[in-house]
PDB file of N, CA and C in Angstrom:
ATOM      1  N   UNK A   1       0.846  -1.172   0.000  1.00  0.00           N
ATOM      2  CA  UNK A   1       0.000   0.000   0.000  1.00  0.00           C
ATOM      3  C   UNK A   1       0.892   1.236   0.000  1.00  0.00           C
ATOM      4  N   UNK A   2       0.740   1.993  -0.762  1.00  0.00           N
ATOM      5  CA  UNK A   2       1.466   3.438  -0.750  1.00  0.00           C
ATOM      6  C   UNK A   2       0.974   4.073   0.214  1.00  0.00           C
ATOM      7  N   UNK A   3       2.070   5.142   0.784  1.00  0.00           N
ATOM      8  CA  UNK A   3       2.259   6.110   1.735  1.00  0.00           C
ATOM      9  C   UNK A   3       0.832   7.214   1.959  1.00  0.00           C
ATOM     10  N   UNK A   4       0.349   7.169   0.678  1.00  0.00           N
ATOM     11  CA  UNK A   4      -0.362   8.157   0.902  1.00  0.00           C
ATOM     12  C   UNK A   4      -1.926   7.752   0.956  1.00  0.00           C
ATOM     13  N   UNK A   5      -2.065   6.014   0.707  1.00  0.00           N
ATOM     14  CA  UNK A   5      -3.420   5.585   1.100  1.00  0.00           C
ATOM     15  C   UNK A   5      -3.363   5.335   2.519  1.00  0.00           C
ATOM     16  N   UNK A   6      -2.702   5.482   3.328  1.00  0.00           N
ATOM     17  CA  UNK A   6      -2.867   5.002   4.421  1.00  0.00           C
ATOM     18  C   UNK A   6      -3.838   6.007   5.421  1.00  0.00           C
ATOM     19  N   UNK A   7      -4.515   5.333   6.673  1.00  0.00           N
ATOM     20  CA  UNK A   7      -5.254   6.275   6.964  1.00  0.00           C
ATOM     21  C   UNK A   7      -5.060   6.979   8.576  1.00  0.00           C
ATOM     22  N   UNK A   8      -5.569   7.983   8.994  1.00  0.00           N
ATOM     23  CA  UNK A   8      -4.838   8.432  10.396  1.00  0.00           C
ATOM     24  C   UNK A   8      -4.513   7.311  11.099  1.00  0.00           C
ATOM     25  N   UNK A   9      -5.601   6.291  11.704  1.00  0.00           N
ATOM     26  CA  UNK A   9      -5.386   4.876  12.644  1.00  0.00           C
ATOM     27  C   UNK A   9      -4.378   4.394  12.453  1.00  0.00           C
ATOM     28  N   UNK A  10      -4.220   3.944  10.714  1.00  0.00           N
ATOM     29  CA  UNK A  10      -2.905   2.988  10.429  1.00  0.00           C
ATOM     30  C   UNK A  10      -1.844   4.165  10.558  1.00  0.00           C
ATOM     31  N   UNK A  11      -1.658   5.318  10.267  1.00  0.00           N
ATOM     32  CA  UNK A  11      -0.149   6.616  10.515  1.00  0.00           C
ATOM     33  C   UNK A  11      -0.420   6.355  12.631  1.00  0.00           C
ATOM     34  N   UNK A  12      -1.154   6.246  13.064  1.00  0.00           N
ATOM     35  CA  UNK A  12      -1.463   6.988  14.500  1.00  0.00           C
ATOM     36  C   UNK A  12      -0.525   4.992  15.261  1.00  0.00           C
ATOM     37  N   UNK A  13      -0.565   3.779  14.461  1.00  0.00           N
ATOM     38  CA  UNK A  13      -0.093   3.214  14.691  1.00  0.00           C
ATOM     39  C   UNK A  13       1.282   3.055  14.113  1.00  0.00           C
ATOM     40  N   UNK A  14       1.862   3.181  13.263  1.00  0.00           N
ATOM     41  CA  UNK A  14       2.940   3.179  12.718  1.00  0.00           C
ATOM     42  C   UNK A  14       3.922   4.320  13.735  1.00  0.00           C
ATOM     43  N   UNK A  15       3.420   5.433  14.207  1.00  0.00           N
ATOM     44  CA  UNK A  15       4.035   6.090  15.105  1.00  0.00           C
ATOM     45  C   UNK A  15       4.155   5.223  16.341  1.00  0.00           C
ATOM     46  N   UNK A  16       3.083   5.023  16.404  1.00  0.00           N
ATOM     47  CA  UNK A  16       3.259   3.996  18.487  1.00  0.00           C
ATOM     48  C   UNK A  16       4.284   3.387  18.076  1.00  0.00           C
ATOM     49  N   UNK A  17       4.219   2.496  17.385  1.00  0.00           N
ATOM     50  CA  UNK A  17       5.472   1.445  17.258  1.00  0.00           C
ATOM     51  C   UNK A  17       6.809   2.223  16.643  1.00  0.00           C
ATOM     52  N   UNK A  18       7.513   3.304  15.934  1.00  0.00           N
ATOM     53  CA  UNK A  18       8.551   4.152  15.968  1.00  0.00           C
ATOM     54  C   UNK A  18       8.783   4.791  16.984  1.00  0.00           C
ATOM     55  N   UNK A  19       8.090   4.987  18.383  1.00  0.00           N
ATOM     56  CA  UNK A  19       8.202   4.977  19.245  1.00  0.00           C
ATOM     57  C   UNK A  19       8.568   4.441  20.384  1.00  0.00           C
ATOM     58  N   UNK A  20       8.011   3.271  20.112  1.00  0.00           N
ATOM     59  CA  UNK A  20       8.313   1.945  20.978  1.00  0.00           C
ATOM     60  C   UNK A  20       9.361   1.377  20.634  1.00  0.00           C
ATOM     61  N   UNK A  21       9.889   1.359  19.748  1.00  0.00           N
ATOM     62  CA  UNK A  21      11.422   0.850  18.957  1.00  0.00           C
ATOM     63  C   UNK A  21      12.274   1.719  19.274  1.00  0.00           C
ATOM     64  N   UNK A  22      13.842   1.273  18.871  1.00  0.00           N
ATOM     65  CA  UNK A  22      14.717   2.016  18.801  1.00  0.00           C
ATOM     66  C   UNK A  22      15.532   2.652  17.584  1.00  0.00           C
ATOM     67  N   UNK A  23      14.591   2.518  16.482  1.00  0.00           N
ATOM     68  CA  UNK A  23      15.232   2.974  15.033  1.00  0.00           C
ATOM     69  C   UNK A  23      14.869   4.011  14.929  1.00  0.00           C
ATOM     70  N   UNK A  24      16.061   4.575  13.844  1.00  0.00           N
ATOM     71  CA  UNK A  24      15.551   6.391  13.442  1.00  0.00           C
ATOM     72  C   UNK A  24      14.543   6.085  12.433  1.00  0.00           C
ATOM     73  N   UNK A  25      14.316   7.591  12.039  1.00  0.00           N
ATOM     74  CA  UNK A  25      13.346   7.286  11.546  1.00  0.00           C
ATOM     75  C   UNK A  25      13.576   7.074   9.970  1.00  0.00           C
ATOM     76  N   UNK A  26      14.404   7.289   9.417  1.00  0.00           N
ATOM     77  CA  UNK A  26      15.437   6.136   8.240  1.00  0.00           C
ATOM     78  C   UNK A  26      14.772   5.112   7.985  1.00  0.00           C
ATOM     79  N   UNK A  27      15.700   4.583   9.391  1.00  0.00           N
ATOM     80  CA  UNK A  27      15.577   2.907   9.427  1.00  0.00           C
ATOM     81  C   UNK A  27      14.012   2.748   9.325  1.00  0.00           C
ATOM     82  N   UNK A  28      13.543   3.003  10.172  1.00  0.00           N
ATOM     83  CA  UNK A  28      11.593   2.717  10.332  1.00  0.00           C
ATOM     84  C   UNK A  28      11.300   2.795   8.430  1.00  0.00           C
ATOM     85  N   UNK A  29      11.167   3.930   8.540  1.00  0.00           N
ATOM     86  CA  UNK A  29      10.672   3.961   7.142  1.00  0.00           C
ATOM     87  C   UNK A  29      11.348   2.932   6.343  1.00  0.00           C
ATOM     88  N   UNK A  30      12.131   2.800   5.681  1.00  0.00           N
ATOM     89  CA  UNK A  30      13.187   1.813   5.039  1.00  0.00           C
ATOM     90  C   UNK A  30      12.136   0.215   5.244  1.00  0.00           C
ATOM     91  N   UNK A  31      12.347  -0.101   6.683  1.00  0.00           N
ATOM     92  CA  UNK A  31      11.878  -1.447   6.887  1.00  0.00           C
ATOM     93  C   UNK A  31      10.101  -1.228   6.893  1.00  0.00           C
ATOM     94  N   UNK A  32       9.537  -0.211   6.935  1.00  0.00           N
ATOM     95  CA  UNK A  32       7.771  -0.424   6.569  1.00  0.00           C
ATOM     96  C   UNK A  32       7.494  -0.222   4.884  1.00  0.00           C
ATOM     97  N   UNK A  33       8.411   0.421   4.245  1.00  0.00           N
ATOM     98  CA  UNK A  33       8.088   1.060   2.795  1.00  0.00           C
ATOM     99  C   UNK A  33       7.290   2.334   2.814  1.00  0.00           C
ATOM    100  N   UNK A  34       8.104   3.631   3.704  1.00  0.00           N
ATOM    101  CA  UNK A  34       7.394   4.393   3.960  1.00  0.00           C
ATOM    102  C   UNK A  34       7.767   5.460   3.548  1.00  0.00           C
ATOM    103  N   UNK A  35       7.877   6.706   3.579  1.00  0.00           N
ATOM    104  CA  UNK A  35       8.546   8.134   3.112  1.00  0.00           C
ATOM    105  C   UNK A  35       8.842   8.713   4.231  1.00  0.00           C
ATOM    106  N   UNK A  36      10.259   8.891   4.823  1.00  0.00           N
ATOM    107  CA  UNK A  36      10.938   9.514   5.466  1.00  0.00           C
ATOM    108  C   UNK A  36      10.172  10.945   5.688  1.00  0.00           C
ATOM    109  N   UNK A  37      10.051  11.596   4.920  1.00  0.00           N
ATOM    110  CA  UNK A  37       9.135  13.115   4.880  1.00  0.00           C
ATOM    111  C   UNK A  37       7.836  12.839   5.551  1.00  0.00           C
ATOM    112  N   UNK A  38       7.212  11.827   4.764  1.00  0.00           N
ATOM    113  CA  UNK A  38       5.160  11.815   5.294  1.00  0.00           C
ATOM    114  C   UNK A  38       6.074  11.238   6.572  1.00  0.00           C
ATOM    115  N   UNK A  39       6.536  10.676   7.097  1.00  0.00           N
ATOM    116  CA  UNK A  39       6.565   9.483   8.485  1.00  0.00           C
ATOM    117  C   UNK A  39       7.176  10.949   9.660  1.00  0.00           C
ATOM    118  N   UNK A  40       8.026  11.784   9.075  1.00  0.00           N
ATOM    119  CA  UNK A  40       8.019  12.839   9.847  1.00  0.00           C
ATOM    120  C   UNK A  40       7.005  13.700  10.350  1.00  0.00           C
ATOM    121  N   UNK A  41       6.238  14.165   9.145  1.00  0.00           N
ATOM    122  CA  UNK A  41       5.286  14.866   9.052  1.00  0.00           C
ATOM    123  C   UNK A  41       4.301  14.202  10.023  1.00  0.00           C
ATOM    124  N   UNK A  42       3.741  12.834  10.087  1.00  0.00           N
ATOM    125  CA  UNK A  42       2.814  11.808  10.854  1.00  0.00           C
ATOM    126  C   UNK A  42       3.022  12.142  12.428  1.00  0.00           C
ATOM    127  N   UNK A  43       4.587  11.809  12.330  1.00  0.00           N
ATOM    128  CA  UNK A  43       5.117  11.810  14.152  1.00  0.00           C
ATOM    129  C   UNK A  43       4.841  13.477  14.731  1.00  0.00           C
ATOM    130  N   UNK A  44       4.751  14.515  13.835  1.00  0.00           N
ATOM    131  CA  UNK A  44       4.633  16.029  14.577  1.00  0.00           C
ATOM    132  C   UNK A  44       2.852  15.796  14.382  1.00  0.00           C
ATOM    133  N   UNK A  45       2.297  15.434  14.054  1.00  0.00           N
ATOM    134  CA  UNK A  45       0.394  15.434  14.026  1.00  0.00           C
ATOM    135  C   UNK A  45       0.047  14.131  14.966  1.00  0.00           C
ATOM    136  N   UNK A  46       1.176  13.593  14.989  1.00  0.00           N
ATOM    137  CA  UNK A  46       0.340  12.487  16.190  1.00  0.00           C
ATOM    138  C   UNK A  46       0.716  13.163  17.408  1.00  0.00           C
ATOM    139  N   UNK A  47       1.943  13.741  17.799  1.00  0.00           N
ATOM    140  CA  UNK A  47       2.344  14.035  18.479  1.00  0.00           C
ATOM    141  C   UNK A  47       1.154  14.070  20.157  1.00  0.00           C
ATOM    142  N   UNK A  48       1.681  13.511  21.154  1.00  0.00           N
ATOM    143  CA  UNK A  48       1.253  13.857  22.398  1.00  0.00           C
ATOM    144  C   UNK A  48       0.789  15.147  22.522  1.00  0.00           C
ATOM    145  N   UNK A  49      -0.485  15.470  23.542  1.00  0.00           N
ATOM    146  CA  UNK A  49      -0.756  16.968  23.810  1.00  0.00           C
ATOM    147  C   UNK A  49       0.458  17.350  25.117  1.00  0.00           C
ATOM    148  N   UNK A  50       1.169  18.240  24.859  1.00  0.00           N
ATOM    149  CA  UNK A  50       2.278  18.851  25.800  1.00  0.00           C
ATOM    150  C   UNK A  50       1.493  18.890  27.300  1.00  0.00           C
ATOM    151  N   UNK A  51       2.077  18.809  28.369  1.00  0.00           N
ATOM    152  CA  UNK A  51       1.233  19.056  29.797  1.00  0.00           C
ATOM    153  C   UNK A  51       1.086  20.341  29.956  1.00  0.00           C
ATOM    154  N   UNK A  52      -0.332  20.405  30.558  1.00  0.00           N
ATOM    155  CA  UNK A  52      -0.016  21.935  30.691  1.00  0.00           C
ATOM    156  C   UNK A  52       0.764  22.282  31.609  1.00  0.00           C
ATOM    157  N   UNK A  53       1.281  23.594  31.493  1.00  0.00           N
ATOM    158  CA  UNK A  53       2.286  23.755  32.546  1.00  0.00           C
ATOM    159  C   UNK A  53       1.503  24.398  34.218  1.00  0.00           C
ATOM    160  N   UNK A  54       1.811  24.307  34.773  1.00  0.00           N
ATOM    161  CA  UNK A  54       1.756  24.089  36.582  1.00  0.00           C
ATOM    162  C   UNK A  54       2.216  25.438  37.186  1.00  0.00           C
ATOM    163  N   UNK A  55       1.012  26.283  37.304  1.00  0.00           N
ATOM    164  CA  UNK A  55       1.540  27.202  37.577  1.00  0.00           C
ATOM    165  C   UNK A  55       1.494  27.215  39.357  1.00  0.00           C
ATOM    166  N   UNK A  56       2.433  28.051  39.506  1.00  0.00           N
ATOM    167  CA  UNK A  56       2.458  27.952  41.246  1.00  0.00           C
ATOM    168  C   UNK A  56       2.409  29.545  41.841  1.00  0.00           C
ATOM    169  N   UNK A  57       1.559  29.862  42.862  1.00  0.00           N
ATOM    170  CA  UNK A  57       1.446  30.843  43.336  1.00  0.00           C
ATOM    171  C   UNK A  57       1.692  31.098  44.973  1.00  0.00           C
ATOM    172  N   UNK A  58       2.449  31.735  45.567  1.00  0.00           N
ATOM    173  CA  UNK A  58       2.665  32.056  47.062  1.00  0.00           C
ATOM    174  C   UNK A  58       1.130  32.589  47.356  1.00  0.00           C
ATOM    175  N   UNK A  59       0.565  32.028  48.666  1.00  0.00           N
ATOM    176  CA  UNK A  59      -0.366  32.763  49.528  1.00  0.00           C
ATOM    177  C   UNK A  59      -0.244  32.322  50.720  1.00  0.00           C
ATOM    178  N   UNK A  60      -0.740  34.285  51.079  1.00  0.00           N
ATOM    179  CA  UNK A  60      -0.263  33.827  52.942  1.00  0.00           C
ATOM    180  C   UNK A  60      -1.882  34.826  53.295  1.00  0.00           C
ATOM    181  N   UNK A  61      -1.874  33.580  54.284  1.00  0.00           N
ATOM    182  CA  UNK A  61      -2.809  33.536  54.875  1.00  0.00           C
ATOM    183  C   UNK A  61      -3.118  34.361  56.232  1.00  0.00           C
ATOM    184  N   UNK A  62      -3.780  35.700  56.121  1.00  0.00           N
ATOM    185  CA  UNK A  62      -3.422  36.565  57.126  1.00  0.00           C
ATOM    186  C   UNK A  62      -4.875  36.589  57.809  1.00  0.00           C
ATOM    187  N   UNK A  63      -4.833  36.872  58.936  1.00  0.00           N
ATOM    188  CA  UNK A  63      -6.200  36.528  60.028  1.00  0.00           C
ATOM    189  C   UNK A  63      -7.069  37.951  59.686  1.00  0.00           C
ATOM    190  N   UNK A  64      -8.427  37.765  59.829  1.00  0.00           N
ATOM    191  CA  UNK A  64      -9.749  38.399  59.571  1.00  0.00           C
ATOM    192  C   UNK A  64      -8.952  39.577  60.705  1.00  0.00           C
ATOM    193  N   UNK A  65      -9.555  40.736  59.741  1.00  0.00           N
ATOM    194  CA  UNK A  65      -9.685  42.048  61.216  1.00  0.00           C
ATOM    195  C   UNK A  65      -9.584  43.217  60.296  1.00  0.00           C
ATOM    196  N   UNK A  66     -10.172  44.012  61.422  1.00  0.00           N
ATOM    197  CA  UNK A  66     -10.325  45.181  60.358  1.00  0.00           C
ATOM    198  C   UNK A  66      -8.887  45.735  59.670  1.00  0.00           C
ATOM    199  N   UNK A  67      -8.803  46.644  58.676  1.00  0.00           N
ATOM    200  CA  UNK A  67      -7.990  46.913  57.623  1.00  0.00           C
ATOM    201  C   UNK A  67      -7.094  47.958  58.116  1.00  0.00           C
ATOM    202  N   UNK A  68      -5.664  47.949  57.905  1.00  0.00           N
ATOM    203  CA  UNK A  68      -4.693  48.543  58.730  1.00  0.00           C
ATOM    204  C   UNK A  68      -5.259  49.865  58.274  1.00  0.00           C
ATOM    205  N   UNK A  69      -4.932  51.467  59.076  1.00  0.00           N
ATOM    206  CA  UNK A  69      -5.161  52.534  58.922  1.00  0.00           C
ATOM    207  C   UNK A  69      -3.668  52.847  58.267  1.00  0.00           C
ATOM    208  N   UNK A  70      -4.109  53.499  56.974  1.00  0.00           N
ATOM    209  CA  UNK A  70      -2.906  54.114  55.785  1.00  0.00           C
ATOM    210  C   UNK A  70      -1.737  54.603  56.684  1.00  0.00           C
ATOM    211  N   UNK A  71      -0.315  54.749  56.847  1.00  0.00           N
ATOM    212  CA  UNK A  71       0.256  55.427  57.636  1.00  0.00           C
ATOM    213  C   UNK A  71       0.321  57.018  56.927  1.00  0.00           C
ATOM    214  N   UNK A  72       0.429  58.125  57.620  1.00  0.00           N
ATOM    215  CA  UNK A  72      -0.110  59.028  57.670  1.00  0.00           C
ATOM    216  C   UNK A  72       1.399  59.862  56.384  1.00  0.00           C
ATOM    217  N   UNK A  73       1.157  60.783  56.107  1.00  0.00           N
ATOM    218  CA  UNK A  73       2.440  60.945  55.175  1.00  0.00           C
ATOM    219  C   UNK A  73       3.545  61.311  55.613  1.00  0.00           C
ATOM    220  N   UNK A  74       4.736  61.653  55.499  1.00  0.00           N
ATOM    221  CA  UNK A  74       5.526  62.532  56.398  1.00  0.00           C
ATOM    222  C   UNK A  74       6.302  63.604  55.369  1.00  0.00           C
ATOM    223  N   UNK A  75       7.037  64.515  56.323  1.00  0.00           N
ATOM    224  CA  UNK A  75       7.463  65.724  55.742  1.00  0.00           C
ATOM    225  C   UNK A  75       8.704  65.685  56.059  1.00  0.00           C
ATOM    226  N   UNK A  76       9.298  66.691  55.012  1.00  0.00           N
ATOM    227  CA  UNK A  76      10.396  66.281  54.570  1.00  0.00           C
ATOM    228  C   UNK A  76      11.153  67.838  55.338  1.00  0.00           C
ATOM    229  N   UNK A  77      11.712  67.993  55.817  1.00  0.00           N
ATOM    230  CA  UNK A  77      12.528  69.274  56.249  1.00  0.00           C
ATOM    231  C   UNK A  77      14.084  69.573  55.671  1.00  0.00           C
ATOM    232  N   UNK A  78      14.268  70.627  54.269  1.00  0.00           N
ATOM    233  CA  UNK A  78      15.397  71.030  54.456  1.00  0.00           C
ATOM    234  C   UNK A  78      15.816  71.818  54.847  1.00  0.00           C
ATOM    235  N   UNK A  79      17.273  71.845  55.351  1.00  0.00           N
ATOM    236  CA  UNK A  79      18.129  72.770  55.662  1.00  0.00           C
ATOM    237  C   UNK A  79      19.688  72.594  55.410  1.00  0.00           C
ATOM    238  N   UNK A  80      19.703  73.892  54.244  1.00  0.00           N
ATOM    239  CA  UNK A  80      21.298  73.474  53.595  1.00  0.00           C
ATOM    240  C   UNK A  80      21.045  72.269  53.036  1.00  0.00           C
ATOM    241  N   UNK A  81      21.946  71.560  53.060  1.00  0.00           N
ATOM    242  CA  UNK A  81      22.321  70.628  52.709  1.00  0.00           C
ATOM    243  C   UNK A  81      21.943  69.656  53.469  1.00  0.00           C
ATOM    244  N   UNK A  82      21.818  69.264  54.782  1.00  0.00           N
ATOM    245  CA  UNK A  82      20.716  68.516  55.291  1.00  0.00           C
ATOM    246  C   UNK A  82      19.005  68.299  55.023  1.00  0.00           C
ATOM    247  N   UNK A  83      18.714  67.227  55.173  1.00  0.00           N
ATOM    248  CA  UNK A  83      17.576  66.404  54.676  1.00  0.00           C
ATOM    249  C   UNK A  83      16.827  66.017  56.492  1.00  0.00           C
ATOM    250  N   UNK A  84      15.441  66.229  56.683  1.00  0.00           N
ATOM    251  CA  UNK A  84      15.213  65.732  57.393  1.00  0.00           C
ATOM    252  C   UNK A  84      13.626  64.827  57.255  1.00  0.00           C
ATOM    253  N   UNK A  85      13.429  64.090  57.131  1.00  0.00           N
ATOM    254  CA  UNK A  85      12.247  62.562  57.430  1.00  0.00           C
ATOM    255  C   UNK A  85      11.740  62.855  58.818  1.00  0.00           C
ATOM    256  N   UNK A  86      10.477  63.846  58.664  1.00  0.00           N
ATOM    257  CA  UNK A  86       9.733  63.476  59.900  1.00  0.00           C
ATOM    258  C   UNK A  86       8.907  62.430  59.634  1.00  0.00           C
ATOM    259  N   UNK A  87       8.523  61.284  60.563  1.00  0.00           N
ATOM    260  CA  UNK A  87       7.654  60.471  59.816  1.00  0.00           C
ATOM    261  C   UNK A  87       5.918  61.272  61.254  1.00  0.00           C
ATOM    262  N   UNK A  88       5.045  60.576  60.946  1.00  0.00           N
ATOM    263  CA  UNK A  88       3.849  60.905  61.790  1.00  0.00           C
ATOM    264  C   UNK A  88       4.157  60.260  63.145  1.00  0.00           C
ATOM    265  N   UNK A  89       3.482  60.639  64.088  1.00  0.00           N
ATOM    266  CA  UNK A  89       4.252  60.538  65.433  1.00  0.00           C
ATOM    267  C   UNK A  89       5.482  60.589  65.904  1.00  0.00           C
ATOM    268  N   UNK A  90       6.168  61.140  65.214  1.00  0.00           N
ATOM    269  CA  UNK A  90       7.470  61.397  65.849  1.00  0.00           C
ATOM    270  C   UNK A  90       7.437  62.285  67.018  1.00  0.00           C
ATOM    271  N   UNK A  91       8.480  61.573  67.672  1.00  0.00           N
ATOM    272  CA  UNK A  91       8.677  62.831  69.153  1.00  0.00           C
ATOM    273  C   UNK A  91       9.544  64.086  69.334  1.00  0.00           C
ATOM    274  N   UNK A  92       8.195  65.030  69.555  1.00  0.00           N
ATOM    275  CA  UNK A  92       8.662  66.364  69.285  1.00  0.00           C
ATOM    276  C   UNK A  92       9.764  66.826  69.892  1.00  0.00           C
ATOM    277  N   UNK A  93      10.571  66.677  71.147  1.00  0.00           N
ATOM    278  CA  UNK A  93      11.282  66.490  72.025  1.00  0.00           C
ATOM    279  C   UNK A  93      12.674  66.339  70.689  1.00  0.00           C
ATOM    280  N   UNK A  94      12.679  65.131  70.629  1.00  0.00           N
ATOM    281  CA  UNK A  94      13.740  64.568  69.604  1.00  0.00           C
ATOM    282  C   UNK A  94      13.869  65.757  68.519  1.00  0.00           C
ATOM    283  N   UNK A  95      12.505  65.844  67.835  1.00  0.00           N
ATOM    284  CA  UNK A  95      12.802  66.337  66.594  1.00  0.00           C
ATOM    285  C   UNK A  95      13.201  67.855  66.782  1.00  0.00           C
ATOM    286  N   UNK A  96      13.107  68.531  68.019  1.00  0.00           N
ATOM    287  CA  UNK A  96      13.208  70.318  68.366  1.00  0.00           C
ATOM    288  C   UNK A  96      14.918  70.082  68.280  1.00  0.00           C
ATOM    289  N   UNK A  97      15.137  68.794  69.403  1.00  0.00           N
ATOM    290  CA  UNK A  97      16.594  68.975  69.635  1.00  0.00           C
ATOM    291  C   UNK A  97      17.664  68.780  67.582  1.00  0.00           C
ATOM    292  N   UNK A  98      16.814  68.279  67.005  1.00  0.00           N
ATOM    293  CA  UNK A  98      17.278  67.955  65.817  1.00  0.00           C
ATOM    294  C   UNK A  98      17.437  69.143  64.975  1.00  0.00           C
ATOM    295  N   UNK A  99      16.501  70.152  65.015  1.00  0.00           N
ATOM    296  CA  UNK A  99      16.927  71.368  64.652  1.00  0.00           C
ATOM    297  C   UNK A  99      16.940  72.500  65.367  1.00  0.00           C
ATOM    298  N   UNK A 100      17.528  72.181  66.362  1.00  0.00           N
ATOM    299  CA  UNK A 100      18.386  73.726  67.102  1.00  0.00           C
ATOM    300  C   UNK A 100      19.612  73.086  66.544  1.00  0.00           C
ATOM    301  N   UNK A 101      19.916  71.864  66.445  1.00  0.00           N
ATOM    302  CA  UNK A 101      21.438  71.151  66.098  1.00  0.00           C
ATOM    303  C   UNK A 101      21.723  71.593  64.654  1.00  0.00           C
ATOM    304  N   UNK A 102      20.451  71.594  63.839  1.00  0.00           N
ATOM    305  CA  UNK A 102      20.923  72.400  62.890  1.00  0.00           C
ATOM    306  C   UNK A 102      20.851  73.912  62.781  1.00  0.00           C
ATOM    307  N   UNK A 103      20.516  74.260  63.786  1.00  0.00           N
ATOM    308  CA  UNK A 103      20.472  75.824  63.950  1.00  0.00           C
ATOM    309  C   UNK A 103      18.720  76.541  63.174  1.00  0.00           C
ATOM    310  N   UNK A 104      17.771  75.936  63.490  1.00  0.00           N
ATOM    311  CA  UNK A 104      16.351  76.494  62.442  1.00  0.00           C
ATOM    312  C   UNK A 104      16.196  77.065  63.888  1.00  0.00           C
ATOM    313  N   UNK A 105      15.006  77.827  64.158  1.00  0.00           N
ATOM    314  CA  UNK A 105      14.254  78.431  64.943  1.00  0.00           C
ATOM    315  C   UNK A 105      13.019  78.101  64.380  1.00  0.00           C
ATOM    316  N   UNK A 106      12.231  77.922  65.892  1.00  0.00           N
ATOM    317  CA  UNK A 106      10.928  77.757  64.685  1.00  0.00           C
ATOM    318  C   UNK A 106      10.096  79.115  64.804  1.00  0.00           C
TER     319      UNK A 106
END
């Protein structure tokens, strides 16, 4: 029977078994009377469906309660060349002594 009467079942078996063997696909063809080209062409259309791939995701599991309050913004103080980060609640104490050290008045 020529290569090209054959039908998916008989190509969908001729692959199982080039599979199951250890010949290239040369040899296979050679010993069925087949065409190296169609017997290629057969093995990429029979081909297995690929797995899908597995996707994986981190979750953490954080306990019920009400929703943190935004932290509040903070301000930025220059002087000269110094930079200062007040953040919200900072202690005023600290932060006065921080700029008499840089010399501001308020």
């Amino acid at each position: 029977m020529a290569t090209n009467e054959l039908d998916a079942a008989q190509w969908q078996r001729h692959v199982t078994r080039w599979r199951a063997g250890h010949q290239t696909v040369p040899a296979y063809c050679a010993a069925h009377g087949l065409t190296v080209a169609t017997m290629r062409y057969q093995i990429r259309r029979h081909a297995t469906p690929a797995t899908p791939a597995v996707r994986v995701a981190r979750v953490a599991r954080v306990a019920a309660g009400p929703a943190p309050m935004p932290a509040a913004a903070a301000i930025v103080i220059e002087v000269g060349r110094a930079r200062v980060r007040v953040e919200a609640g900072a202690d005023a104490a600290t932060l006065a002594t921080v700029l008499n050290a840089l010399a501001v008045t308020r």
